[in-house]
Protein backbone atom coordinates (compact mmCIF):
# COMPACT_ATOMS: atom_id res chain seq x y z
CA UNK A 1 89.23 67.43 82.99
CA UNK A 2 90.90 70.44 81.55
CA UNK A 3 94.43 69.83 80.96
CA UNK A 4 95.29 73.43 81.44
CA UNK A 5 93.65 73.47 84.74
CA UNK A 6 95.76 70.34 86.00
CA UNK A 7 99.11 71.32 84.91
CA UNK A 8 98.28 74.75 87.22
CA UNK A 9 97.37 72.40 89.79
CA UNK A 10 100.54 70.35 89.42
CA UNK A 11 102.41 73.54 89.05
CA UNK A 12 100.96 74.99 91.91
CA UNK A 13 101.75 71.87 94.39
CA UNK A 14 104.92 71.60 93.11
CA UNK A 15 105.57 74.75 94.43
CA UNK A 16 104.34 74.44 97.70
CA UNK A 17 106.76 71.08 97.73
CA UNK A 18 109.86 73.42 96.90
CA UNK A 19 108.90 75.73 99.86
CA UNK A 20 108.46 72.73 102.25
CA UNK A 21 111.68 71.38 101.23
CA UNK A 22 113.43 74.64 101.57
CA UNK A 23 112.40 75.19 104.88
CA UNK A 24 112.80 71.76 105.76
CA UNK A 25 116.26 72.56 104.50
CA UNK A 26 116.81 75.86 106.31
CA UNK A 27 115.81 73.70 109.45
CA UNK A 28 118.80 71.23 109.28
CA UNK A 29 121.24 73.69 108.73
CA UNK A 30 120.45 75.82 112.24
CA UNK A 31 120.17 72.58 114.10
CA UNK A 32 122.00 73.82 117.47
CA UNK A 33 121.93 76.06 120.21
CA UNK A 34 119.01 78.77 119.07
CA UNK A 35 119.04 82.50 120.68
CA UNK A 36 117.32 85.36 119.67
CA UNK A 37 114.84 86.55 117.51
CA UNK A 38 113.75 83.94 115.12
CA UNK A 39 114.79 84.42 111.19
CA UNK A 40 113.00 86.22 109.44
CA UNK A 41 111.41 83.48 106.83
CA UNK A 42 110.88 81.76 109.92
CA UNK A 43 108.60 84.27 111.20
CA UNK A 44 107.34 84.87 108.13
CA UNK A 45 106.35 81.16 108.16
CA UNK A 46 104.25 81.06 111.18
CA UNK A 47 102.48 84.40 110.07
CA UNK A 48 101.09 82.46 107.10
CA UNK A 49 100.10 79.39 109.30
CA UNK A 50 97.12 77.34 107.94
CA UNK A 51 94.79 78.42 105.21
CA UNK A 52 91.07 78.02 106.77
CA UNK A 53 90.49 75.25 104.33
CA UNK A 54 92.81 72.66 105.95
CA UNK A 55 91.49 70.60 109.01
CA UNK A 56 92.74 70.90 111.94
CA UNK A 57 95.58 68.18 113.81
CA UNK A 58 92.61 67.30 116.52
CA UNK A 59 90.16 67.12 113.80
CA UNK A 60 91.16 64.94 111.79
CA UNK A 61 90.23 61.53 111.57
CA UNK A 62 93.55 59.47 112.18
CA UNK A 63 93.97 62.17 115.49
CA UNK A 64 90.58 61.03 117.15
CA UNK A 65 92.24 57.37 116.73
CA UNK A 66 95.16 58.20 118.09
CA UNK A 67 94.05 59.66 121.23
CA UNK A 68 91.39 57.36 121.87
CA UNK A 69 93.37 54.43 121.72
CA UNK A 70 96.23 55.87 123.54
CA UNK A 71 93.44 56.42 126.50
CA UNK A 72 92.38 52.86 126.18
């Protein structure tokens, strides 16, 4: 492999990492009684949602375990 092409990749997930933790983060500190509108990087969040790319929670694998064990 190139090694210019993994340090972007590395670079690039690292980055999504910081933005997970920040948010992650964000969430801790307005733990408590919630009113209102939502923040706005909070809405901004949900706008983004998945990329197409990603499978979905009930497609996955470990999911169609889950639930048919839980039935069983």
């Amino acid at each position: 492999m190139d090694l210019m092409k993994i340090l972007e990749d590395l670079r690039r997930e690292r980055a999504s990492i910081e933005e997970a933790i920040l948010t992650l983060e964000r969430l801790v500190e307005g733990r408590g009684r919630r009113r209102g509108r939502p923040p706005t990087w909070l809405a901004e969040a949900r706008k983004r949602g998945r990329t197409t790319d990603e499978p979905e929670e009930s497609d996955t694998e470990e999911s169609i375990v889950k639930r048919f064990s839980a039935k069983g």
